[in-house]
C-alpha atoms as a PDB file:
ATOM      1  CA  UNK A   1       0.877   3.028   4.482  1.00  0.00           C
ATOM      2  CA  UNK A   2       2.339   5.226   7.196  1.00  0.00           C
ATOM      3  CA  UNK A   3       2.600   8.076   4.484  1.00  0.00           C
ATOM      4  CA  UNK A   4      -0.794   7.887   2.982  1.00  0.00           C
ATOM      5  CA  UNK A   5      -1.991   7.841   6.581  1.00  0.00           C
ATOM      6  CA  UNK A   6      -0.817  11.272   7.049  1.00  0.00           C
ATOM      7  CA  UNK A   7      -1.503  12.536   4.232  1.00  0.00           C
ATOM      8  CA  UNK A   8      -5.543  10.410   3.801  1.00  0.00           C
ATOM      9  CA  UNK A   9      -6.137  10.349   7.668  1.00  0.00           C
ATOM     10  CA  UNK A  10      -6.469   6.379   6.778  1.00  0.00           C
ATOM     11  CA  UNK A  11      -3.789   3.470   6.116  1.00  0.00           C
ATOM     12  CA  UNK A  12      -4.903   1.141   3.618  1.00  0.00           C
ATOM     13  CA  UNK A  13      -2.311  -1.223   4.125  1.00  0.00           C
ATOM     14  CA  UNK A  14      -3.052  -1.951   7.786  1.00  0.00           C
ATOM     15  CA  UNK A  15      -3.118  -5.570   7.711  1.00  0.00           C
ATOM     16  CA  UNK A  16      -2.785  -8.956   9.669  1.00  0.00           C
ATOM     17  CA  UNK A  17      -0.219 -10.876   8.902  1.00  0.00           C
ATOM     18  CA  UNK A  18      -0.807 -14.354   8.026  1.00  0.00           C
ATOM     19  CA  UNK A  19       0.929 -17.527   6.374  1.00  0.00           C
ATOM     20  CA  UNK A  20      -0.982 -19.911   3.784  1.00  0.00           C
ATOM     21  CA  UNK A  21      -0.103 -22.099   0.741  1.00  0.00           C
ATOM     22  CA  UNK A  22      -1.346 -22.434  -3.098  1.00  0.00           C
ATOM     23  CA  UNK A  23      -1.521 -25.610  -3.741  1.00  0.00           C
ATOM     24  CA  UNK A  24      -3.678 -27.459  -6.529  1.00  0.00           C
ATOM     25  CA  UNK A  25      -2.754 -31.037  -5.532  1.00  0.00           C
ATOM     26  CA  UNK A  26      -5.879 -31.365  -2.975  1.00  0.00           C
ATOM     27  CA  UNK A  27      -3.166 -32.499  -0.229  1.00  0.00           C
ATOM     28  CA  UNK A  28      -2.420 -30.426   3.244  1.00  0.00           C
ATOM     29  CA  UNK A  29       0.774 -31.571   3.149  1.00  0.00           C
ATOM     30  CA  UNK A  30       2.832 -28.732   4.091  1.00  0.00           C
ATOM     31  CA  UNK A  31       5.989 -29.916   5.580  1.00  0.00           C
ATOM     32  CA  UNK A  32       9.111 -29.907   4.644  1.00  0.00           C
ATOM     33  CA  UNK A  33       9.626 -33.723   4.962  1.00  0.00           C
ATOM     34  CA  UNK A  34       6.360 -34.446   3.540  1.00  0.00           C
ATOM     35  CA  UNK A  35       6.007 -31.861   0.840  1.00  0.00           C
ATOM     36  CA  UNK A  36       3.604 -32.960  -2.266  1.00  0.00           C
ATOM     37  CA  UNK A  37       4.389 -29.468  -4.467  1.00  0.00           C
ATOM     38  CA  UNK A  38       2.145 -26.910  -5.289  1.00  0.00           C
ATOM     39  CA  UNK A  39       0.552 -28.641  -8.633  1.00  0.00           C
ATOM     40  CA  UNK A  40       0.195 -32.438 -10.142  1.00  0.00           C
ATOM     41  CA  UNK A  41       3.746 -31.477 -11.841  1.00  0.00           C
ATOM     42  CA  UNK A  42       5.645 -31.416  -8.861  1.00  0.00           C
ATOM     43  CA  UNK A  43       4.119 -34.674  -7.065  1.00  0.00           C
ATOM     44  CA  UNK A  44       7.069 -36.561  -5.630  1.00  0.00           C
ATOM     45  CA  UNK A  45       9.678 -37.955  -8.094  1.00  0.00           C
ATOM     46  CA  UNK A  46      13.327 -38.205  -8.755  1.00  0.00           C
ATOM     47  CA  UNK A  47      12.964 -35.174 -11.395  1.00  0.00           C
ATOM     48  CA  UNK A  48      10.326 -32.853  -9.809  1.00  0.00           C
ATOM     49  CA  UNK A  49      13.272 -30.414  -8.665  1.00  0.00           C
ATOM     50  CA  UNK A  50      14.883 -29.930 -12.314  1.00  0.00           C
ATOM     51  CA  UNK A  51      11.271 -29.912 -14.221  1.00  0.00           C
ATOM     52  CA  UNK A  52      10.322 -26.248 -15.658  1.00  0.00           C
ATOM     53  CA  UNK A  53       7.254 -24.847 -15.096  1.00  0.00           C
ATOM     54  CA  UNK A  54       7.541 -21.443 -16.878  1.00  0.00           C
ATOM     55  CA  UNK A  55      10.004 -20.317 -20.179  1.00  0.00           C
ATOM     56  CA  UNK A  56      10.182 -16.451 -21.141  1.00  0.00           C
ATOM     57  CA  UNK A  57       9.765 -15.485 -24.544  1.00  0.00           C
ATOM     58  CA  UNK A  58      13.691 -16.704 -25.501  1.00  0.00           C
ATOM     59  CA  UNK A  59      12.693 -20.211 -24.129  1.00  0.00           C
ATOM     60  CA  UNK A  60      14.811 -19.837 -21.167  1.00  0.00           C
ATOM     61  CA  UNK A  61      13.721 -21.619 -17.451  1.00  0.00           C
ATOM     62  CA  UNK A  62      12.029 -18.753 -14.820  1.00  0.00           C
ATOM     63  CA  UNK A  63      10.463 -21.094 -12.904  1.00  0.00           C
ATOM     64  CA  UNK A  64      11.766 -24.555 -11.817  1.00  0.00           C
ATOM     65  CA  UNK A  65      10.668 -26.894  -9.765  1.00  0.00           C
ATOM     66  CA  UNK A  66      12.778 -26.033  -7.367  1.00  0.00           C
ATOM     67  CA  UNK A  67      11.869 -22.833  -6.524  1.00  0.00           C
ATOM     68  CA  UNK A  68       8.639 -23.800  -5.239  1.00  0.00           C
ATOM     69  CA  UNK A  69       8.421 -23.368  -1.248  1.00  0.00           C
ATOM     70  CA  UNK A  70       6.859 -25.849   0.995  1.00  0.00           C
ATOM     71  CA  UNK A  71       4.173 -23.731   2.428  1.00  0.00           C
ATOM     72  CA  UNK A  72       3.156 -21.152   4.960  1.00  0.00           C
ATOM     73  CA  UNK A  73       0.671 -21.149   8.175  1.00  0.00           C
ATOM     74  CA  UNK A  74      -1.812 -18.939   9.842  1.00  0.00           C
ATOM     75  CA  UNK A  75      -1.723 -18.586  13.440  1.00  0.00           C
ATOM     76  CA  UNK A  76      -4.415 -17.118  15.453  1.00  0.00           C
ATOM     77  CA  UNK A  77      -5.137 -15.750  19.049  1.00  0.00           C
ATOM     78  CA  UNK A  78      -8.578 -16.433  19.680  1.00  0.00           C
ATOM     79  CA  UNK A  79      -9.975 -16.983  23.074  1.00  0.00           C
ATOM     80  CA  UNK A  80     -11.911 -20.273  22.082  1.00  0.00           C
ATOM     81  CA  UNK A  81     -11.595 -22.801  18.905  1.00  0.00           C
ATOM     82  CA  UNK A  82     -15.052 -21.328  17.884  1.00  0.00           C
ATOM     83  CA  UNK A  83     -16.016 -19.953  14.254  1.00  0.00           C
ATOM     84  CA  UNK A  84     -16.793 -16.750  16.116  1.00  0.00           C
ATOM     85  CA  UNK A  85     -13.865 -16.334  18.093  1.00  0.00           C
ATOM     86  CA  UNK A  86     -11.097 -17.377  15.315  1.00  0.00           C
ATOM     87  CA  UNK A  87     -13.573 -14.360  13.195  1.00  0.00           C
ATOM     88  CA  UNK A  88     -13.099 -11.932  16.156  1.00  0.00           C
ATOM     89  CA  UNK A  89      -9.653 -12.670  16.095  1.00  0.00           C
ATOM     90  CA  UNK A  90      -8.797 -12.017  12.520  1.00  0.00           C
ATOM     91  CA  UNK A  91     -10.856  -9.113  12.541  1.00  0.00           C
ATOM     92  CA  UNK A  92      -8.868  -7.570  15.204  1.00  0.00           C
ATOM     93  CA  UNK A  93      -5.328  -8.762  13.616  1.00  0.00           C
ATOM     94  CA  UNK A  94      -4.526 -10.843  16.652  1.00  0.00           C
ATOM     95  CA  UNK A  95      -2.637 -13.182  13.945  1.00  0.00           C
ATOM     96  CA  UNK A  96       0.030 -14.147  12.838  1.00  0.00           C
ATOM     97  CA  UNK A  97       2.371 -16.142  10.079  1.00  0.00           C
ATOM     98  CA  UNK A  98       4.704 -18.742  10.048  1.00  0.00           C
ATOM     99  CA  UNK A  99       7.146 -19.970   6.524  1.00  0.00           C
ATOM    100  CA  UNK A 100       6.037 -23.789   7.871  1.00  0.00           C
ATOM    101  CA  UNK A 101       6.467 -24.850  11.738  1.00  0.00           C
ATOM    102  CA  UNK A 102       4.095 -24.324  14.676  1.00  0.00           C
ATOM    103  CA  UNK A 103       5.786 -21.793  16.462  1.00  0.00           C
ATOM    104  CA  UNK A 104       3.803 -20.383  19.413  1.00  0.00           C
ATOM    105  CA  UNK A 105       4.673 -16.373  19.569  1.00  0.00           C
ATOM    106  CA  UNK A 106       2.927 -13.865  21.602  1.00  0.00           C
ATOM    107  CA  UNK A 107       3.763  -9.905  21.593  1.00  0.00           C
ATOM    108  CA  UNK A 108       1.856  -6.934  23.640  1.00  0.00           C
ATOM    109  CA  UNK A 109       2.946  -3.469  23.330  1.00  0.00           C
ATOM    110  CA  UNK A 110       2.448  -0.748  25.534  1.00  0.00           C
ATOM    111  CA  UNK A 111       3.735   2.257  27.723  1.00  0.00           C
ATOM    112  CA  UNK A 112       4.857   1.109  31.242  1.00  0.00           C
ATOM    113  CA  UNK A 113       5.682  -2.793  30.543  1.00  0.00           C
ATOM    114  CA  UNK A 114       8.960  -3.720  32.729  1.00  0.00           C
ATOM    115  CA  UNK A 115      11.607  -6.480  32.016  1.00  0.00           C
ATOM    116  CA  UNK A 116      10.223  -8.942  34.465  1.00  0.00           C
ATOM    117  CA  UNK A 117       6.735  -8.627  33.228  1.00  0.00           C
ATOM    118  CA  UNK A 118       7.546 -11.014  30.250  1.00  0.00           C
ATOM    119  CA  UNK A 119       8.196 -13.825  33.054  1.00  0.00           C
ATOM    120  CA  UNK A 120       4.982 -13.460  35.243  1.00  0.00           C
ATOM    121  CA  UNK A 121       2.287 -15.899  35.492  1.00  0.00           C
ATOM    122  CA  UNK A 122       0.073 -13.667  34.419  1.00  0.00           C
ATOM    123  CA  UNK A 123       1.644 -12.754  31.493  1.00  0.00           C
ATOM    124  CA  UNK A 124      -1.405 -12.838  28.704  1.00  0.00           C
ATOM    125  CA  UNK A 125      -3.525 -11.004  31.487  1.00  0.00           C
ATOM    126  CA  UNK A 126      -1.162  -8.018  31.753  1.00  0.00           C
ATOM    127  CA  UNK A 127      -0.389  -7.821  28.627  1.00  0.00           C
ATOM    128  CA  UNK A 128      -4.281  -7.388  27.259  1.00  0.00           C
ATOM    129  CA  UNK A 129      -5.310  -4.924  30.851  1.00  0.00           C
ATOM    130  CA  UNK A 130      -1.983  -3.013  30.297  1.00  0.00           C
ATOM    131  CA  UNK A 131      -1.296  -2.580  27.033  1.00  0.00           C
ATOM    132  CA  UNK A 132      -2.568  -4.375  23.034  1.00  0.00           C
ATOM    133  CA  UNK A 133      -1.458  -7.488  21.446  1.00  0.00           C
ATOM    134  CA  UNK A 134      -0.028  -8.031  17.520  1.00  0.00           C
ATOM    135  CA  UNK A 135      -2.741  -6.393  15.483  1.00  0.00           C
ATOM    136  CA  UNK A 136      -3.560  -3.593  17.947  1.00  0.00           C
ATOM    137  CA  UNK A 137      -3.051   0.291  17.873  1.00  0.00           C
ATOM    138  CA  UNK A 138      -0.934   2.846  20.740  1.00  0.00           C
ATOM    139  CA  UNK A 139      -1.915   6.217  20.286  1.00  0.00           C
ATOM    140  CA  UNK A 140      -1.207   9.839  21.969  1.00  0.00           C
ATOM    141  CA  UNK A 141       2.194   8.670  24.299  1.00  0.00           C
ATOM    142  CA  UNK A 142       2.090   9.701  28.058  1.00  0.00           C
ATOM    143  CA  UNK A 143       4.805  12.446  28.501  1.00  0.00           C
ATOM    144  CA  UNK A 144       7.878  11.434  28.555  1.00  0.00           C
ATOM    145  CA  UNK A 145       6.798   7.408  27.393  1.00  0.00           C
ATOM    146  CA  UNK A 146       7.959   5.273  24.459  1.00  0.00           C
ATOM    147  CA  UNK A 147       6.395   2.404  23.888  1.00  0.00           C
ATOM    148  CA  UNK A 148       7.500  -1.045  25.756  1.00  0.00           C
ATOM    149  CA  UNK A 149       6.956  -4.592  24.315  1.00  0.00           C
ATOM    150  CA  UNK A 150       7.078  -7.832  25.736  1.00  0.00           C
ATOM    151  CA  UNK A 151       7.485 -10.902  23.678  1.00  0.00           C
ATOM    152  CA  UNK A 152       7.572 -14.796  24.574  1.00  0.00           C
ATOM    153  CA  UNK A 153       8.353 -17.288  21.418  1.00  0.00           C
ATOM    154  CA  UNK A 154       8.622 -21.201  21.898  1.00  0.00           C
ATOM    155  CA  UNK A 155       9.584 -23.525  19.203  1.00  0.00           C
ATOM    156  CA  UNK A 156       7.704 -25.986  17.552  1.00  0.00           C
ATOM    157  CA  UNK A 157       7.439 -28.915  19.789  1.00  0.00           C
ATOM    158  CA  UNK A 158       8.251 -31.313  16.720  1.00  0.00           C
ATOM    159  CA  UNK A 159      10.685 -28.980  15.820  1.00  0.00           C
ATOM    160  CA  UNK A 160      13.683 -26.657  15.186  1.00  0.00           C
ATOM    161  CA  UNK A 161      15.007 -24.587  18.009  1.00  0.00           C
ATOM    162  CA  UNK A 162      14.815 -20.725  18.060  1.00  0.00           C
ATOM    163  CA  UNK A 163      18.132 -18.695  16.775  1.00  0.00           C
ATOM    164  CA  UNK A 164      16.393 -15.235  17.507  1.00  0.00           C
ATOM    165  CA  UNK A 165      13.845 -12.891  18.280  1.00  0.00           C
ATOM    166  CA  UNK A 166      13.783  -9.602  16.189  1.00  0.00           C
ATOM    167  CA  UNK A 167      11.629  -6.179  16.504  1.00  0.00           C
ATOM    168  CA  UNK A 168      11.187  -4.692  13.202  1.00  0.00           C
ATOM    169  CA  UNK A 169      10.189  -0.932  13.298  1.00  0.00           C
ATOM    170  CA  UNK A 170       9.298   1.353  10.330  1.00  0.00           C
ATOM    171  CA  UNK A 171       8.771   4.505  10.668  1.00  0.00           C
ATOM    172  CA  UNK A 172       7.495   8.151   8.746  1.00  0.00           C
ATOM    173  CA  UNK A 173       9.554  10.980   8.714  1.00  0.00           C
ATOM    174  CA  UNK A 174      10.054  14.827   9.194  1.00  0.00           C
ATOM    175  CA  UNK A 175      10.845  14.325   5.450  1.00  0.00           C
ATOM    176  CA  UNK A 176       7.712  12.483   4.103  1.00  0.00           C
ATOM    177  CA  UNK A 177      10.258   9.400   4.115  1.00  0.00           C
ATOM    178  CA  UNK A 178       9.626   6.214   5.365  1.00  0.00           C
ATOM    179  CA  UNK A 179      12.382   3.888   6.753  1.00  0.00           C
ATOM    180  CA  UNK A 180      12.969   0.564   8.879  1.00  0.00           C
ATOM    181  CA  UNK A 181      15.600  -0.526  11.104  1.00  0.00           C
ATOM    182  CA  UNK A 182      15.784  -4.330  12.495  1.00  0.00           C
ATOM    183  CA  UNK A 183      16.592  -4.756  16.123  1.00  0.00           C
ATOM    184  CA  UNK A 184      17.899  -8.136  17.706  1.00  0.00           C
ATOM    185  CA  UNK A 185      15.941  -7.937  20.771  1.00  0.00           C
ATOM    186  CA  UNK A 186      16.816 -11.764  22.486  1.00  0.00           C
ATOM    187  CA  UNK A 187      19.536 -14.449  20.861  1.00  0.00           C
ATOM    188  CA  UNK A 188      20.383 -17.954  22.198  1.00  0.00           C
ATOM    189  CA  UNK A 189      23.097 -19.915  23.159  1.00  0.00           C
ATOM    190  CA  UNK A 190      24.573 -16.481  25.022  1.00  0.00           C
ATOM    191  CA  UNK A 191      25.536 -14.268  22.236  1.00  0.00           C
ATOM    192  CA  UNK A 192      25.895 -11.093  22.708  1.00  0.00           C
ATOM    193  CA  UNK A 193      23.695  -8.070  20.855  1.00  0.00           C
ATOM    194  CA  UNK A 194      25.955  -5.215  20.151  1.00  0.00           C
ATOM    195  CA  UNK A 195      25.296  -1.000  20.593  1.00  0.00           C
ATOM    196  CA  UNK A 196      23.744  -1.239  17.300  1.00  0.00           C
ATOM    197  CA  UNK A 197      20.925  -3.336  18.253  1.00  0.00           C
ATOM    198  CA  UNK A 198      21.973  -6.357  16.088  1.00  0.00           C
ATOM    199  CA  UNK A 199      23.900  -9.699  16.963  1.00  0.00           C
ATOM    200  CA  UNK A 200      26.937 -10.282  14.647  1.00  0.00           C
ATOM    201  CA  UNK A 201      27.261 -13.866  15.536  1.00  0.00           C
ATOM    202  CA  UNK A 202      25.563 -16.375  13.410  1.00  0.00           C
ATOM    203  CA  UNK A 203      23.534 -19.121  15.196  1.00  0.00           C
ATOM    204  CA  UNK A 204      25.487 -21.891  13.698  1.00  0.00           C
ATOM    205  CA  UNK A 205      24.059 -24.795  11.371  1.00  0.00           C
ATOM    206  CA  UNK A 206      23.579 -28.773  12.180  1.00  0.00           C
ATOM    207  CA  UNK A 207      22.011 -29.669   8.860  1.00  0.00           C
ATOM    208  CA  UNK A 208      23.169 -33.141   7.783  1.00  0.00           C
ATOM    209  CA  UNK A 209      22.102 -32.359   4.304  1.00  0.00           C
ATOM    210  CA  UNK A 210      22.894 -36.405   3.068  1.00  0.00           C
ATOM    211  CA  UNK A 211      20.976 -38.071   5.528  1.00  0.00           C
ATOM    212  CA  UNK A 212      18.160 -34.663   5.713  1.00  0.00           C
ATOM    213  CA  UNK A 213      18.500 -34.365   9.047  1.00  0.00           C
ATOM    214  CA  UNK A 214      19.387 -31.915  12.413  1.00  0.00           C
ATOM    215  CA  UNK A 215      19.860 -31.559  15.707  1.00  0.00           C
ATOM    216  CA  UNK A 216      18.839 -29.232  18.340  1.00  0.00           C
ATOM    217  CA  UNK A 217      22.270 -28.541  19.831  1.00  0.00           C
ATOM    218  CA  UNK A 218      21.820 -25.106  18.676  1.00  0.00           C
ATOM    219  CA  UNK A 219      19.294 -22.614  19.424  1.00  0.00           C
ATOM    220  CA  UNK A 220      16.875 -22.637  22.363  1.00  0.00           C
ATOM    221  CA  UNK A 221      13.243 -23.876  22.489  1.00  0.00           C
ATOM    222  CA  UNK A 222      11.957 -20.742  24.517  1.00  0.00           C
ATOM    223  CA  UNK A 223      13.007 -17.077  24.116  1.00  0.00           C
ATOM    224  CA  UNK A 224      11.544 -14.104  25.797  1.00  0.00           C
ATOM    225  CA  UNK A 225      12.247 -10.706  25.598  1.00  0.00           C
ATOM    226  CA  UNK A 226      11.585  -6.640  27.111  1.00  0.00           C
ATOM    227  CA  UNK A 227      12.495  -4.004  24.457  1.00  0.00           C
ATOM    228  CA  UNK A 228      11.750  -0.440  25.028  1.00  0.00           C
ATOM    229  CA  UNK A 229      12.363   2.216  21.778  1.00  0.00           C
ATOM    230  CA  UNK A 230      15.506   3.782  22.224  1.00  0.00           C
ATOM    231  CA  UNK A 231      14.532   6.350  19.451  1.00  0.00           C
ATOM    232  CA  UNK A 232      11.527   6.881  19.994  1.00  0.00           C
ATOM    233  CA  UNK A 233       9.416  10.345  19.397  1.00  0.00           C
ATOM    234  CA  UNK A 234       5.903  10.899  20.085  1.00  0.00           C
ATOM    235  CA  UNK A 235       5.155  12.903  17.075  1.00  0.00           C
ATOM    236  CA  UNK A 236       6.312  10.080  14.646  1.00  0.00           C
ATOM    237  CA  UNK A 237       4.034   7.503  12.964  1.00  0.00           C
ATOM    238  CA  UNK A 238       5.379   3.996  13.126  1.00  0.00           C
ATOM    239  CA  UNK A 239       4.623   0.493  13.566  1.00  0.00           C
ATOM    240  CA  UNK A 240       6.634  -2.691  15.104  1.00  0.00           C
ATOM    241  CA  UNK A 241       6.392  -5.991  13.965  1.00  0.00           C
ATOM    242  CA  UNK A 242       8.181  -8.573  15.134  1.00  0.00           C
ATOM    243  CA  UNK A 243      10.151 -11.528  13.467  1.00  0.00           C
ATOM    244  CA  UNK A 244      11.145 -15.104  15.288  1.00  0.00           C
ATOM    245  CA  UNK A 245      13.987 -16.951  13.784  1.00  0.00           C
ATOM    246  CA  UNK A 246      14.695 -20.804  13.443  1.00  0.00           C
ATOM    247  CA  UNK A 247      17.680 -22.844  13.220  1.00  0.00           C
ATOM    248  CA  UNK A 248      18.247 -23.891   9.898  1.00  0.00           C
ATOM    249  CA  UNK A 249      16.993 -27.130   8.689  1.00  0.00           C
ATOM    250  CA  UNK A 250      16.346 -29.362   5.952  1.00  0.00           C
ATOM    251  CA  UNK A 251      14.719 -28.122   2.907  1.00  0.00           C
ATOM    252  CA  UNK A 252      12.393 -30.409   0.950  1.00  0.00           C
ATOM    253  CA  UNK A 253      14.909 -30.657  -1.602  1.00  0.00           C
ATOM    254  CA  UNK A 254      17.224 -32.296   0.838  1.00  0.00           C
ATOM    255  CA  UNK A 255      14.648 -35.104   1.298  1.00  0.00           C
ATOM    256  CA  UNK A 256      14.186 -35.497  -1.795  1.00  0.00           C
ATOM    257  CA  UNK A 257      17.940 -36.130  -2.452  1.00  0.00           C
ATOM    258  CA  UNK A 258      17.836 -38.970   0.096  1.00  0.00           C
ATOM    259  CA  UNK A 259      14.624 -40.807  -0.684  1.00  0.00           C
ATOM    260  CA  UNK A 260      15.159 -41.142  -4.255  1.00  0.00           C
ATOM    261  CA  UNK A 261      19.296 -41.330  -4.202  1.00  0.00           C
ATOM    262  CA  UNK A 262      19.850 -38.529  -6.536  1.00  0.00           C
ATOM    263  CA  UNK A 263      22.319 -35.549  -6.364  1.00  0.00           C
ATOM    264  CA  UNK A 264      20.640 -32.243  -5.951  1.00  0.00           C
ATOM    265  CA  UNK A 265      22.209 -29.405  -8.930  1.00  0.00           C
ATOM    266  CA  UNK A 266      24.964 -27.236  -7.009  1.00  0.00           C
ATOM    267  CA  UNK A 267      22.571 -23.945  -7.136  1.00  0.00           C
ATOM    268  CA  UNK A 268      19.326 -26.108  -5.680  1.00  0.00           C
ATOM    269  CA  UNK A 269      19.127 -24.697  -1.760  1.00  0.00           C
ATOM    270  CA  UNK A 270      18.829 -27.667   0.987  1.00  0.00           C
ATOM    271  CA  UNK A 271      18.852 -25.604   3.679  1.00  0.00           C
ATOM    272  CA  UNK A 272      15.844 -23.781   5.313  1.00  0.00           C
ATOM    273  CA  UNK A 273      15.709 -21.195   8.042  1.00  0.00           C
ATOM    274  CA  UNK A 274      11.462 -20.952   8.854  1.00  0.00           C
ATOM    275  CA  UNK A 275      10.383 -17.916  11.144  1.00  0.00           C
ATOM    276  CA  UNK A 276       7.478 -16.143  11.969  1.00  0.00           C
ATOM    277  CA  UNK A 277       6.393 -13.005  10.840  1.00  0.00           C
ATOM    278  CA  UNK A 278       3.710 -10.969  13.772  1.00  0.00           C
ATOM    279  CA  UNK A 279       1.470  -8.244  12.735  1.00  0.00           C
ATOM    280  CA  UNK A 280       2.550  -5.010  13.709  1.00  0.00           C
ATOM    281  CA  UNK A 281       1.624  -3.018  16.764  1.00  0.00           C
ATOM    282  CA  UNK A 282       1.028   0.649  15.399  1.00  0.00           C
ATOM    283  CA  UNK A 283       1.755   3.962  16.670  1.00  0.00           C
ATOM    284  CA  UNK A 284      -0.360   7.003  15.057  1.00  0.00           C
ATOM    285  CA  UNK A 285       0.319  10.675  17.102  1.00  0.00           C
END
């Protein structure tokens, strides 16, 4: 997108990102612990996991049960649970997506945010008179500026903690190239982000896969963070989306394995880690 932009004046891939499901068994049931599969096939039972969907041509399995995800959400901004203010609100990309889980995230870029802005009262107010929120556009930087951005994330208040918040930027270059580098911009449980701008240090896990269960002694239930480019330059198309993190918690196929007493095949995942993916702030010169 950033590429065509310079070369159409126009990016055709500036999108909102949002989460949603396919499923064909007129159910909403999304969760993980509640999960009624994607089509009448893979409706609860002891075999739905093993049971193959779709064979190439030499007969062999490329789509098993499974494979099949729980489901995804859409998050939106809007300023009023009205049909024309959830409109407004995708039409300006103030949206975002979540792999399953109500996390609440909120992100504002902009050119003079300061690290104790993200902890003010007025936090939403600043962010919209100072600067834009997910979905919105910086353009011509103020000599010597590079963009700022202030993020709050808090967990699902039915579930999983928060490992960590991450700022994903992509960007075009000198070269016609485009690249992305992932930045670790806040981390719980006071681990430490290194030079590089990542966090060696795994979260942990406290997934009782037998009994499909977990337990918030990891993680933290509210993370903010202040991140200001470090590479920034003003002639440079980019955009920054940002990325929130869970714990990792029982998959679908882990509840499975308890309510019907069965043992899951050794290459079935029964782990999950959900997160939320923001739509990007961009940058055009």
């Amino acid at each position: 997108g950033l590429a065509l932009d310079a070369k159409l004046g126009a990016n055709p891939y500036k999108f909102g990102m949002i989460g949603s499901t396919d499923s064909h068994v007129s159910l909403a049931a999304t969760a993980e612990d509640n999960f009624w599969g994607k089509v009448p096939q893979d409706e609860p039972s002891p075999h739905r996991a093993a049971a193959v969907h779709l064979k190439n041509k030499d007969g062999k399995a490329v789509w098993s049960g499974w494979m099949t995800q729980a489901a995804g959400l859409a998050a939106v901004w809007a300023r009023e649970n009205t049909r024309t203010a959830l409109f407004d609100a995708l039409k300006r990309k103030e949206v975002y997506a979540t792999t399953g889980g109500r996390m609440s995230v909120r992100v504002f870029g902009g050119w003079d945010f300061a690290p104790d802005d993200v902890e003010r009262a007025d936090f939403a107010a600043q962010g919209y008179l100072r600067g834009v929120p997910m979905g919105g556009d910086l353009s011509k930087a103020p000599a010597g500026k590079s963009p700022t951005f202030l993020v709050r994330a808090m967990r699902d208040v039915d579930g999983a903690n928060l490992d960590r918040i991450q700022i994903i930027k992509g960007w075009l270059g000198k070269d016609g190239n485009t690249s992305e580098r992932i930045y670790d911009v806040a981390v719980s449980d006071g681990r430490k982000i290194g030079a590089d701008g990542r966090c060696k240090t795994p979260v942990g896990n406290t997934v009782d896969v037998p009994n499909a269960t977990y337990k918030n002694t990891i993680g933290a239930p509210l993370l903010t963070a202040y991140w200001k480019d470090p590479e920034f330059e003003a002639k440079q198309r980019a955009f920054y989306y940002m990325r929130v993190i869970q714990i990792p918690t029982p998959r679908w196929t882990a509840y499975d394995q308890k309510r019907f007493g069965i043992k899951m095949a050794d290459y079935v995942p029964m782990t999950v880690t959900d997160r939320v993916y923001t739509s990007p702030v961009w940058y055009t010169p």
